[in-house]
N, C-alpha and C. Protein backbone atom coordinates (compact mmCIF):
# COMPACT_ATOMS: atom_id res chain seq x y z
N UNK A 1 -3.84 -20.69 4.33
CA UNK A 1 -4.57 -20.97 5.56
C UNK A 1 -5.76 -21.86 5.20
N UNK A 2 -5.99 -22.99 5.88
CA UNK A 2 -7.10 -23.67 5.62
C UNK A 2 -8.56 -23.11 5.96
N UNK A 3 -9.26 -23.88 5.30
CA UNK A 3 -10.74 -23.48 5.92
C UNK A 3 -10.72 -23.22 7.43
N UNK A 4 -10.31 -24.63 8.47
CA UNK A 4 -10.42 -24.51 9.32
C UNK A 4 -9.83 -23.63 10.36
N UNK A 5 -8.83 -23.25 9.55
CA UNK A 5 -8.02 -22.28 10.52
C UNK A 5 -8.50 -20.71 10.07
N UNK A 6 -9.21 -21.33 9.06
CA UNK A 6 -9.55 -19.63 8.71
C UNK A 6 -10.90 -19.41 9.99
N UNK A 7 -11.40 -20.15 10.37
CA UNK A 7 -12.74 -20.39 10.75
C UNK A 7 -12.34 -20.06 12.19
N UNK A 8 -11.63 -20.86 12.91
CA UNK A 8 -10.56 -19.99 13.98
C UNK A 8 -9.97 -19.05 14.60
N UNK A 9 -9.69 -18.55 13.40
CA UNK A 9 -9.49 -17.30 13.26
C UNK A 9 -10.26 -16.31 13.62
N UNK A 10 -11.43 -16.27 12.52
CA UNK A 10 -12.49 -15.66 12.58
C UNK A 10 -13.26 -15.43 14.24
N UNK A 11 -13.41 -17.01 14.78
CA UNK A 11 -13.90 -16.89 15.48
C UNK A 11 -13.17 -16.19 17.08
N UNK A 12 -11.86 -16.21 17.03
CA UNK A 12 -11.10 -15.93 18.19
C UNK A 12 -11.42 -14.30 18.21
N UNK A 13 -11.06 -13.55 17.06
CA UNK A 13 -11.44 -12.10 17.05
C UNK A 13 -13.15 -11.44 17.06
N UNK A 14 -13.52 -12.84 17.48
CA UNK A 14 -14.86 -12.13 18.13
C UNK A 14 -15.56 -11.65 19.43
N UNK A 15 -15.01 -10.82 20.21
CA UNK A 15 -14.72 -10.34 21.70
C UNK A 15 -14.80 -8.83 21.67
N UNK A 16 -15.77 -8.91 22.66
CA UNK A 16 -16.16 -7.55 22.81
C UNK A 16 -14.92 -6.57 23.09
N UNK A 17 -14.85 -5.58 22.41
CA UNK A 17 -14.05 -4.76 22.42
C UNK A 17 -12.88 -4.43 20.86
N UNK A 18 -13.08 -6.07 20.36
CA UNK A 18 -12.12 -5.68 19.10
C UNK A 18 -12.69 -6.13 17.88
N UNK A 19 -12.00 -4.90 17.31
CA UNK A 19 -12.69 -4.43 16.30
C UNK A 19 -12.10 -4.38 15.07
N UNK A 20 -11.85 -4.37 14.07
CA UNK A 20 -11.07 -4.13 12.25
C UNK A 20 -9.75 -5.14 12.76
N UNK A 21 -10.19 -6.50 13.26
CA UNK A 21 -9.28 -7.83 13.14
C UNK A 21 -9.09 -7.50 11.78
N UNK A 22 -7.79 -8.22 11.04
CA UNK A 22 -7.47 -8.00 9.61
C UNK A 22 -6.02 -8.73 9.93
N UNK A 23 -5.75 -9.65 8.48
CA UNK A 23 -4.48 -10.64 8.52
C UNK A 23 -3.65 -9.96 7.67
N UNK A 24 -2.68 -10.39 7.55
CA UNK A 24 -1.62 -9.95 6.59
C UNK A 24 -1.89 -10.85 5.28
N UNK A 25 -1.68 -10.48 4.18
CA UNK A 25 -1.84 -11.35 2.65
C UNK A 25 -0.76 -11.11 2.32
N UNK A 26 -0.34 -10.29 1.94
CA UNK A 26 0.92 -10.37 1.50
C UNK A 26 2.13 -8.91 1.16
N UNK A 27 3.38 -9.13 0.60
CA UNK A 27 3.92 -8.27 0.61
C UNK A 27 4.39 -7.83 -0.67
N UNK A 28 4.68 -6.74 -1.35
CA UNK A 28 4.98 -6.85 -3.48
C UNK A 28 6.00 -5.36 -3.14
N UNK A 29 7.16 -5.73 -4.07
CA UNK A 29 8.34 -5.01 -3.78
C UNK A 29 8.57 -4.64 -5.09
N UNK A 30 8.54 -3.01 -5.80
CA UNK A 30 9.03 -2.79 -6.94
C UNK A 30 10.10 -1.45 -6.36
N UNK A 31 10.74 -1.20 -7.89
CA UNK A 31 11.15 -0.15 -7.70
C UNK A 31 10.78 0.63 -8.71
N UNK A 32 11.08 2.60 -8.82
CA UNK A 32 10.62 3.39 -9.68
C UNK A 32 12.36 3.56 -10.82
N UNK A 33 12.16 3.49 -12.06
CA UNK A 33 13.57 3.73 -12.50
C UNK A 33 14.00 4.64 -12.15
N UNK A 34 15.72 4.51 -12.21
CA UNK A 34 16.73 5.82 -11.73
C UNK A 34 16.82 6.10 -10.43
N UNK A 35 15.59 5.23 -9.45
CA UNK A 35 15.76 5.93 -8.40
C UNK A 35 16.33 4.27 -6.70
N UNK A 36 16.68 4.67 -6.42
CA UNK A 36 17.74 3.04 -5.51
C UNK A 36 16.70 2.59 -4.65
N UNK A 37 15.76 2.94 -4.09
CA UNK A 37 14.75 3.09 -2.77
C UNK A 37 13.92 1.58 -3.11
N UNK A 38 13.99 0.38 -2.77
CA UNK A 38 12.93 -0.24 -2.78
C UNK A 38 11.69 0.12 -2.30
N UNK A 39 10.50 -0.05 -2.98
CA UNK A 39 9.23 0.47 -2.26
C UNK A 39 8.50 -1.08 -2.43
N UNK A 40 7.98 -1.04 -0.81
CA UNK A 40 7.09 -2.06 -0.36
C UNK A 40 6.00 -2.13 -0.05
N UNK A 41 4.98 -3.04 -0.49
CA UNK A 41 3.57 -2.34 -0.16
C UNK A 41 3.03 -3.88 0.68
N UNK A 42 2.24 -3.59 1.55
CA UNK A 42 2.04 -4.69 2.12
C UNK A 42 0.52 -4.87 2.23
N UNK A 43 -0.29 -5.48 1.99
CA UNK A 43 -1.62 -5.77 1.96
C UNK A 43 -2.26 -6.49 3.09
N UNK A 44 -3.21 -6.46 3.64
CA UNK A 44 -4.03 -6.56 4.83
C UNK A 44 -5.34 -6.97 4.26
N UNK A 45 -5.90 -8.16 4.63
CA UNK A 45 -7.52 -8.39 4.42
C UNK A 45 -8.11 -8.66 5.36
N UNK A 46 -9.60 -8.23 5.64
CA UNK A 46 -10.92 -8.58 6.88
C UNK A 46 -10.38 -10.33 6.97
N UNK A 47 -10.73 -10.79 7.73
CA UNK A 47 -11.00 -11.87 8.33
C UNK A 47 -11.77 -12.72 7.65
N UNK A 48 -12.50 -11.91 6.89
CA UNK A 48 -13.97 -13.01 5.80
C UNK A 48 -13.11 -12.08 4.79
N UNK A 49 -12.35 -11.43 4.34
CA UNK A 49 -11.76 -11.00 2.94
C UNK A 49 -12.85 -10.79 1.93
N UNK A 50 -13.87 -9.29 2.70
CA UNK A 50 -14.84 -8.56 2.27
C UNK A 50 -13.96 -7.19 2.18
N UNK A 51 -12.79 -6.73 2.54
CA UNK A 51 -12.15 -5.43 2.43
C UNK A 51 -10.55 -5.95 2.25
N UNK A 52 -9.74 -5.28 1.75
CA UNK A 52 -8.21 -5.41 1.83
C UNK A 52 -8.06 -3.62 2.14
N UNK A 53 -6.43 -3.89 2.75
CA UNK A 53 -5.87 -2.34 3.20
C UNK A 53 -4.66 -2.70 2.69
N UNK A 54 -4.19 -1.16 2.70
CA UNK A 54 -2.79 -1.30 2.33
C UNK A 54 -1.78 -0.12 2.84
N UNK A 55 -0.48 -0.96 3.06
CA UNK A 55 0.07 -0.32 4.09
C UNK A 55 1.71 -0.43 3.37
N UNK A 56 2.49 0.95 2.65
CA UNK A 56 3.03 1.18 2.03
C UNK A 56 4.63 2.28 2.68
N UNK A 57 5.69 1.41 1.68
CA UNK A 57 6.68 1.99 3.07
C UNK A 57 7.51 3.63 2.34
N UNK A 58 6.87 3.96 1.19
CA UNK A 58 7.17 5.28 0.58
C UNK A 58 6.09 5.95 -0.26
N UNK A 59 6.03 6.76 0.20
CA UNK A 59 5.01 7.74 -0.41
C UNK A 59 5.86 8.62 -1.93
N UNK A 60 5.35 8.96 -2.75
CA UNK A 60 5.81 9.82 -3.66
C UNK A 60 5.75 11.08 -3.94
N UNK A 61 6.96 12.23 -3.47
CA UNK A 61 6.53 13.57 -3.75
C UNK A 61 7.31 13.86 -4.78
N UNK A 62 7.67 13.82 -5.91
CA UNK A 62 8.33 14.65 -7.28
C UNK A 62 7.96 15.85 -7.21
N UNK A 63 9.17 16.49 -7.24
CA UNK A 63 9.06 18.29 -7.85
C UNK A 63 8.18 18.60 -8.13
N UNK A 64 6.95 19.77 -7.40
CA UNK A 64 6.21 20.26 -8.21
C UNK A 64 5.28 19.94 -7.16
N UNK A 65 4.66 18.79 -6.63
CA UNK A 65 3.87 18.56 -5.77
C UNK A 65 4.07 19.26 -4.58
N UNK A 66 2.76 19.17 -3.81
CA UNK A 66 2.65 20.41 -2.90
C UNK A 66 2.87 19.18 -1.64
N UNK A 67 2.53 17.49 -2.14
CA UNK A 67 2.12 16.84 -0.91
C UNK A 67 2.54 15.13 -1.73
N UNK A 68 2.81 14.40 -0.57
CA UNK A 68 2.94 13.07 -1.13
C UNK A 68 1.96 12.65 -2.27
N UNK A 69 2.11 11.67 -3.18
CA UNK A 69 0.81 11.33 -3.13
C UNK A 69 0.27 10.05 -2.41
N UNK A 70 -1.32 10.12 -2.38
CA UNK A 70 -2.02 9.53 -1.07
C UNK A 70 -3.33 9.09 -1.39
N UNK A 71 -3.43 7.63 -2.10
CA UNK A 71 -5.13 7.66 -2.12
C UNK A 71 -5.90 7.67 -1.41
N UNK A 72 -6.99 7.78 -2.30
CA UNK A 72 -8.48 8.65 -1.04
C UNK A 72 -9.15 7.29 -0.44
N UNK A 73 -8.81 5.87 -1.12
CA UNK A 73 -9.92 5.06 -1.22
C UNK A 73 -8.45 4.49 0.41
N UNK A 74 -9.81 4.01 1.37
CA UNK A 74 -9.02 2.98 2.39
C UNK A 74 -9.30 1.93 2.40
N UNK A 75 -10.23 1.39 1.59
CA UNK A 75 -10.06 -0.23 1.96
C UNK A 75 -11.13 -0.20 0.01
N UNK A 76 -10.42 -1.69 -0.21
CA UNK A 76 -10.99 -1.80 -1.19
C UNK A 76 -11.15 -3.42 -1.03
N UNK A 77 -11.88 -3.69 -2.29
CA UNK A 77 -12.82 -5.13 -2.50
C UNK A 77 -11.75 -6.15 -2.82
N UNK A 78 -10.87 -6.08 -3.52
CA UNK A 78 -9.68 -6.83 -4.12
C UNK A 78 -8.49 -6.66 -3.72
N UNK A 79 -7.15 -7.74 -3.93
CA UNK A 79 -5.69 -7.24 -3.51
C UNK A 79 -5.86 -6.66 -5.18
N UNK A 80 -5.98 -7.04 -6.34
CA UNK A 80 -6.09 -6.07 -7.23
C UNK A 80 -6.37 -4.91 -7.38
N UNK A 81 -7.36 -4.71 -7.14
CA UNK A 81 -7.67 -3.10 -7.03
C UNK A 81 -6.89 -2.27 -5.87
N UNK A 82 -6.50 -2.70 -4.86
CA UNK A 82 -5.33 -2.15 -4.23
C UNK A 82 -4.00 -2.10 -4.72
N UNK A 83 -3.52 -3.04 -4.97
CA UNK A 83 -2.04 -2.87 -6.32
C UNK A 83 -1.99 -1.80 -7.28
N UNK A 84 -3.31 -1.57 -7.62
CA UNK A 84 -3.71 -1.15 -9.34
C UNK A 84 -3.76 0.26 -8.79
N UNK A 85 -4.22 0.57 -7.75
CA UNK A 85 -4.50 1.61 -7.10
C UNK A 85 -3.04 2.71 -6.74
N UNK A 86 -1.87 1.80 -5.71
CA UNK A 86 -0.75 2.32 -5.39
C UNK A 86 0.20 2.18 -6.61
N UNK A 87 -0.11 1.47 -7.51
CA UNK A 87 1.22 1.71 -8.59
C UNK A 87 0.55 2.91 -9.48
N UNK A 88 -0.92 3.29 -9.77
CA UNK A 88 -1.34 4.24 -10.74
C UNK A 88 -0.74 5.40 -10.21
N UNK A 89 -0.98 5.40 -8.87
CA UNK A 89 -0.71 6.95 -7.92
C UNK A 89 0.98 6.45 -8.42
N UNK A 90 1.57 5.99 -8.13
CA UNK A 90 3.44 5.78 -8.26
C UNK A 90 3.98 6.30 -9.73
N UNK A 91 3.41 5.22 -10.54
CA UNK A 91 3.74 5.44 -12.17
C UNK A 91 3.23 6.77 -12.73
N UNK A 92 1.69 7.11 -12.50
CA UNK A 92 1.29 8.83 -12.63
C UNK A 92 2.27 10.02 -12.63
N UNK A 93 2.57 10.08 -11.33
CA UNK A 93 3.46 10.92 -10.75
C UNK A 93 4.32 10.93 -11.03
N UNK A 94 5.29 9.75 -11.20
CA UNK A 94 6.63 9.83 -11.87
C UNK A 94 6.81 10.03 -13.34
N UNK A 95 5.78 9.78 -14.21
CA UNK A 95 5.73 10.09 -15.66
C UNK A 95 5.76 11.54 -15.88
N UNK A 96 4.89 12.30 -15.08
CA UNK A 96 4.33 13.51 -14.72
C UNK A 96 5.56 14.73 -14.60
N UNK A 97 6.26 14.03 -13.51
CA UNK A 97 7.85 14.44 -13.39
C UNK A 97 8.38 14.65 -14.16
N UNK A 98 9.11 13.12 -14.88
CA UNK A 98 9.81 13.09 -16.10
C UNK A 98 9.93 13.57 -17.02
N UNK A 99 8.11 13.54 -17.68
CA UNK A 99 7.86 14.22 -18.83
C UNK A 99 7.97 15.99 -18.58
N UNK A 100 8.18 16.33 -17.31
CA UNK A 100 8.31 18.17 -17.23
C UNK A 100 9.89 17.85 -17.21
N UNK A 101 10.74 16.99 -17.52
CA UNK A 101 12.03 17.78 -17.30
C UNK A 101 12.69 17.20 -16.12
N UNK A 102 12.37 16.89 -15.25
CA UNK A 102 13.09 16.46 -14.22
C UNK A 102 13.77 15.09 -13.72
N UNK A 103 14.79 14.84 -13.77
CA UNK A 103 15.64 13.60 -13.77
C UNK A 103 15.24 13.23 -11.98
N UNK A 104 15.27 11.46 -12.38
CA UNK A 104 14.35 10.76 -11.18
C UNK A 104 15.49 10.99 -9.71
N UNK A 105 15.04 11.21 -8.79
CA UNK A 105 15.81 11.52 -7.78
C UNK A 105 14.99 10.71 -6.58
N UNK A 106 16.07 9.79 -5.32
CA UNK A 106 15.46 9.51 -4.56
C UNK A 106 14.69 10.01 -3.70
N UNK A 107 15.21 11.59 -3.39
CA UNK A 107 14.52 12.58 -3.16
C UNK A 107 12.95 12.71 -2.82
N UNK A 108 12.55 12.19 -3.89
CA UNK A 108 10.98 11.82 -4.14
C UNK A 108 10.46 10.79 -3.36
N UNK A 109 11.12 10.19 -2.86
CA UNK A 109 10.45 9.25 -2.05
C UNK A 109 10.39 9.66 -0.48
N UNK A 110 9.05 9.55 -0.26
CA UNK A 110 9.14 9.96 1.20
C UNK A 110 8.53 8.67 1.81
N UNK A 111 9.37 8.73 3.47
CA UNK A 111 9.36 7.38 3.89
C UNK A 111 8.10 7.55 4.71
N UNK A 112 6.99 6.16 5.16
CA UNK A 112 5.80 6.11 5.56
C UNK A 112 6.21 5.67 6.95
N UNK A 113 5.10 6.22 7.70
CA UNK A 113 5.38 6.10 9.09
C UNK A 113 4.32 5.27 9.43
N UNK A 114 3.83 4.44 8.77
CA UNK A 114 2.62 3.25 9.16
C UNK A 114 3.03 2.04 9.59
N UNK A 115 4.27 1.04 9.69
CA UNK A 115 4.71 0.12 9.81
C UNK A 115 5.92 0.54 10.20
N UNK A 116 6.08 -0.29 11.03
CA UNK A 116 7.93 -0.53 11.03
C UNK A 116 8.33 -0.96 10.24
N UNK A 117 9.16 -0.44 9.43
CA UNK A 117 9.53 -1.67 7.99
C UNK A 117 11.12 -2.06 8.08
């Protein structure tokens, strides 16, 4: 997006009433081994790209957990530190698994109800 259209942008979502305007940046597709489920994470930044969000189409529950896992942080400074963020919670958990014994099952993936994906 150019300057100018960024500037456009900016300025169209300035109207009383709306509020956490935010664009799409982009989209990053891995998978966890052993298991078939593509997981998609899709990233969101402010308008001046002072915050990014992220909006993810499987959550991870492996054996043993009481609850998906789910970070605490909602908006962060970087698309880095958001990446770095949903793969630590992903790769954690599934090592966590593994290393107790338990062979990777799609099972574990629970689907997110934030997007239509």
């Amino acid at each position: 997006m150019s300057e100018q259209q960024e500037k456009v942008s900016r300025q169209m979502f300035r109207r009383p009433g709306v509020v956490n305007a935010r664009r799409f940046v982009g989209e990053y597709c891995f998978e966890l081994e052993g298991l078939s489920e593509m997981i998609r994470v899709r990233i969101f930044g402010s308008l001046d790209d002072d915050w990014f969000e992220v909006a993810q189409s499987h959550y991870l529950q492996p054996p043993g957990a009481s609850s998906p896992s789910m970070s605490e942080t909602q908006r962060y400074g970087s698309v880095e530190e958001a990446l770095n963020d949903v793969l630590e919670l992903f790769s954690a958990g599934y090592q966590q698994a593994v290393d107790a014994g338990h062979v990777p099952d799609d099972a574990w993936l629970m689907p997110s109800r934030e997007l239509d994906w």
